[in-house]
Protein backbone atom coordinates (compact mmCIF):
# COMPACT_ATOMS: atom_id res chain seq x y z
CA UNK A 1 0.00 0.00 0.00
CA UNK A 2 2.88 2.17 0.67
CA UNK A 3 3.99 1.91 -2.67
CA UNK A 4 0.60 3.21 -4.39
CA UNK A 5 0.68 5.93 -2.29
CA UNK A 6 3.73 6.67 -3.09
CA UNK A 7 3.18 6.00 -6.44
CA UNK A 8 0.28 8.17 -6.85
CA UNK A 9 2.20 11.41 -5.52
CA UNK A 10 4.79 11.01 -7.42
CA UNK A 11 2.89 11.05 -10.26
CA UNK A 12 0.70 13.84 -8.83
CA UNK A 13 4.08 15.87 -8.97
CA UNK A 14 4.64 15.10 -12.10
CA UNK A 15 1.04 16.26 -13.54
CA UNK A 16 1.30 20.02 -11.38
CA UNK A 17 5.08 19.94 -13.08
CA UNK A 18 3.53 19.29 -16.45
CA UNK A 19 0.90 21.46 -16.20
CA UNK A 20 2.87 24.26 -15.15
CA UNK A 21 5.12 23.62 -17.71
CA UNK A 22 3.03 23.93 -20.70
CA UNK A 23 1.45 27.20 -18.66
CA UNK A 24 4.67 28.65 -18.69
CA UNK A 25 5.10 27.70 -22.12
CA UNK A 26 1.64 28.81 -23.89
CA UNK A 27 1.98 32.12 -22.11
CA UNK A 28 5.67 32.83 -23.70
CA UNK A 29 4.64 31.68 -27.08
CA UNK A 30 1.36 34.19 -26.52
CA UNK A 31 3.61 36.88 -24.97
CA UNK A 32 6.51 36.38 -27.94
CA UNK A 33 3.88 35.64 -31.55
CA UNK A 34 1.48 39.07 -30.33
CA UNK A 35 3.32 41.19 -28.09
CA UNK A 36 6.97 40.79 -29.77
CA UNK A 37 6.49 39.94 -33.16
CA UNK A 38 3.22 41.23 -34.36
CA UNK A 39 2.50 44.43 -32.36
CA UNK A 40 6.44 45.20 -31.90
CA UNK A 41 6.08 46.34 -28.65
CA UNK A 42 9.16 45.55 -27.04
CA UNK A 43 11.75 43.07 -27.64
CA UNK A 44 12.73 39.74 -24.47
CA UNK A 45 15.75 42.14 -24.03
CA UNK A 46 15.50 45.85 -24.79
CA UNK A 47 18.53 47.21 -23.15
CA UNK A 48 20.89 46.92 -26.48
CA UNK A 49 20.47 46.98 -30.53
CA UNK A 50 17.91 45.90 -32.44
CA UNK A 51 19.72 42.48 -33.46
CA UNK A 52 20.64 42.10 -29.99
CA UNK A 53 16.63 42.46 -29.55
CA UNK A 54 15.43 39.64 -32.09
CA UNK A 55 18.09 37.32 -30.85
CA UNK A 56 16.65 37.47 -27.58
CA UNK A 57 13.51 36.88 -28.57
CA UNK A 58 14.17 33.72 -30.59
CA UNK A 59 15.76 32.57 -27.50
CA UNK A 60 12.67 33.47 -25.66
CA UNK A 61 10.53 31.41 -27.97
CA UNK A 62 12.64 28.13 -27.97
CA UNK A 63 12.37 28.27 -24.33
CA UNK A 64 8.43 28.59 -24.41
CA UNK A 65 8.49 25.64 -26.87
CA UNK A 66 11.03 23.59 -25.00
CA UNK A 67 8.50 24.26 -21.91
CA UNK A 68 5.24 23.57 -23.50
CA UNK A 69 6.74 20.28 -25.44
CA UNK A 70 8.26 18.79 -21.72
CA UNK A 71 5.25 19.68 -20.02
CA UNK A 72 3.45 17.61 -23.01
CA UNK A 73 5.69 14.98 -22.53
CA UNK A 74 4.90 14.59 -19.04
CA UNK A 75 1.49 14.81 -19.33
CA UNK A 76 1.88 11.66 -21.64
CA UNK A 77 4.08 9.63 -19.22
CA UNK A 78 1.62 10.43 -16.39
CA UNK A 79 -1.18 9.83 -18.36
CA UNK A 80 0.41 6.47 -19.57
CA UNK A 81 1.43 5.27 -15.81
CA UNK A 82 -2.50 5.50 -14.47
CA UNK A 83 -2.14 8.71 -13.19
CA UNK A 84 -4.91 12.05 -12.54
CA UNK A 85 -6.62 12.92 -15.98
CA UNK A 86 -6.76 16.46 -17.59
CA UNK A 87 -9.24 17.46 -14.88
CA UNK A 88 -6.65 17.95 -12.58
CA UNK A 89 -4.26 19.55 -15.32
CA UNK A 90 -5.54 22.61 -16.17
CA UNK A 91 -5.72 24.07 -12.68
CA UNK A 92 -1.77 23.53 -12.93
CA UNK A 93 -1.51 25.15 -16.43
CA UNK A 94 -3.22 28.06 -15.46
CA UNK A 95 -0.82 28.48 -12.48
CA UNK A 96 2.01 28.00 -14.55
CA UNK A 97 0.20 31.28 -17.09
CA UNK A 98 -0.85 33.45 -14.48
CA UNK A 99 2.82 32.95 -12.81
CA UNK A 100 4.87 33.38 -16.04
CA UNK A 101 2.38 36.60 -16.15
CA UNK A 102 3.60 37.80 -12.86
CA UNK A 103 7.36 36.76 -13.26
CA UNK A 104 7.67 38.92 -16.61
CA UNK A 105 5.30 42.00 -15.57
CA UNK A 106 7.11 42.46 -12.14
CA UNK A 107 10.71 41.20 -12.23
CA UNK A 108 11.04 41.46 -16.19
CA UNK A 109 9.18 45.01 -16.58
CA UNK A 110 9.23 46.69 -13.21
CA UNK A 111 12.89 45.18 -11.25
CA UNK A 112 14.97 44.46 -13.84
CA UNK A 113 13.69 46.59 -16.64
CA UNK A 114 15.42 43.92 -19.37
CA UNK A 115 12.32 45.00 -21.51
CA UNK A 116 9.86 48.10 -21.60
CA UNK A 117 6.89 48.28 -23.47
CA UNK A 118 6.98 50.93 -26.04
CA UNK A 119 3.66 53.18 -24.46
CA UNK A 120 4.08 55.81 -26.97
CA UNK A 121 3.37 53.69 -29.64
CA UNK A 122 0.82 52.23 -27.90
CA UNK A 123 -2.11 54.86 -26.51
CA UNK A 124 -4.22 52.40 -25.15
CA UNK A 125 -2.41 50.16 -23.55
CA UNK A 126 -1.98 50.77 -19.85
CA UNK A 127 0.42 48.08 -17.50
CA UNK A 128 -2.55 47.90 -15.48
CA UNK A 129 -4.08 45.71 -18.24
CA UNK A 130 -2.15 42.54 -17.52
CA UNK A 131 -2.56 42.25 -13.67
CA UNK A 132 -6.46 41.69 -14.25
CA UNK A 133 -5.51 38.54 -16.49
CA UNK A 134 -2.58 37.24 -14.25
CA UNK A 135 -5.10 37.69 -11.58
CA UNK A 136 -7.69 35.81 -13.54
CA UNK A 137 -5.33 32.91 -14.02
CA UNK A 138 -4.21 32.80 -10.75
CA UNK A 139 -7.60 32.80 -9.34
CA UNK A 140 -9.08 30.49 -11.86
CA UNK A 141 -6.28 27.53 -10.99
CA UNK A 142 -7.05 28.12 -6.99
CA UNK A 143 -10.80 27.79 -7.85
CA UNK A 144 -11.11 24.86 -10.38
CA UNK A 145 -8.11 22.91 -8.19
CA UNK A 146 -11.15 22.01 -5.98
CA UNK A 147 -12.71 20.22 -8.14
């Protein structure tokens, strides 16, 4: 019996890892596709020339793929060992959203400032705008993880 239970956490683990992984990684490739390549508002690393820029951000994008394809891969191996279904999943994927949300708007944007969002050329946009949906994720994920 020790064993199963075992068993089942570690694959419980592995499910929050996956889903947090491919969270992580939709958000990125969501942040990168809209934000950085088709409304050019700021580049993964603003703080040095334009090539310096798109480098960055195709660095930025394998990572969000290399994220969303483990977390995929997990899923799979869980999925294939017995383990929690999708149910359980998405609470974990919307963690891993609303906290790649959080990571970039605070420590990216505000402490670090490795990348500013060009407001000029944007006159509605306000950085208000995102905490709503990194709330929203992070709320969502507490309230369908108790089902």
């Amino acid at each position: 019996m020790g064993d199963s239970v075992a068993t089942s956490r570690t694959l419980d683990r592995r499910l929050l890892l996956s889903g947090v992984l491919f969270g992580i990684g939709v958000a990125a490739f969501v942040d990168e596709a809209v934000l950085h390549q088709l409304l050019h508002w700021h580049h993964f690393y603003d703080l040095s020339t334009t090539r310096v820029g798109l480098v960055s951000d195709g660095l930025f994008h394998a990572f969000g793929w290399f994220a969303a394809v483990a977390g995929l891969f997990l899923l799979t191996d869980v999925r294939r060992r017995g383990g929690a279904g999708v149910a359980r999943w998405w609470p974990a994927v919307l963690i891993g959203a609303g906290g790649f949300q959080f990571f970039d708007g605070t420590i990216n944007h505000k402490l670090l400032r490795v990348h500013q969002i060009r407001y000029a050329e944007i006159p509605i946009s306000t950085p208000g705008g995102w905490v709503p949906i990194r709330r929203w994720t992070t709320s969502s994920s507490t309230t369908s993880s108790g089902s």
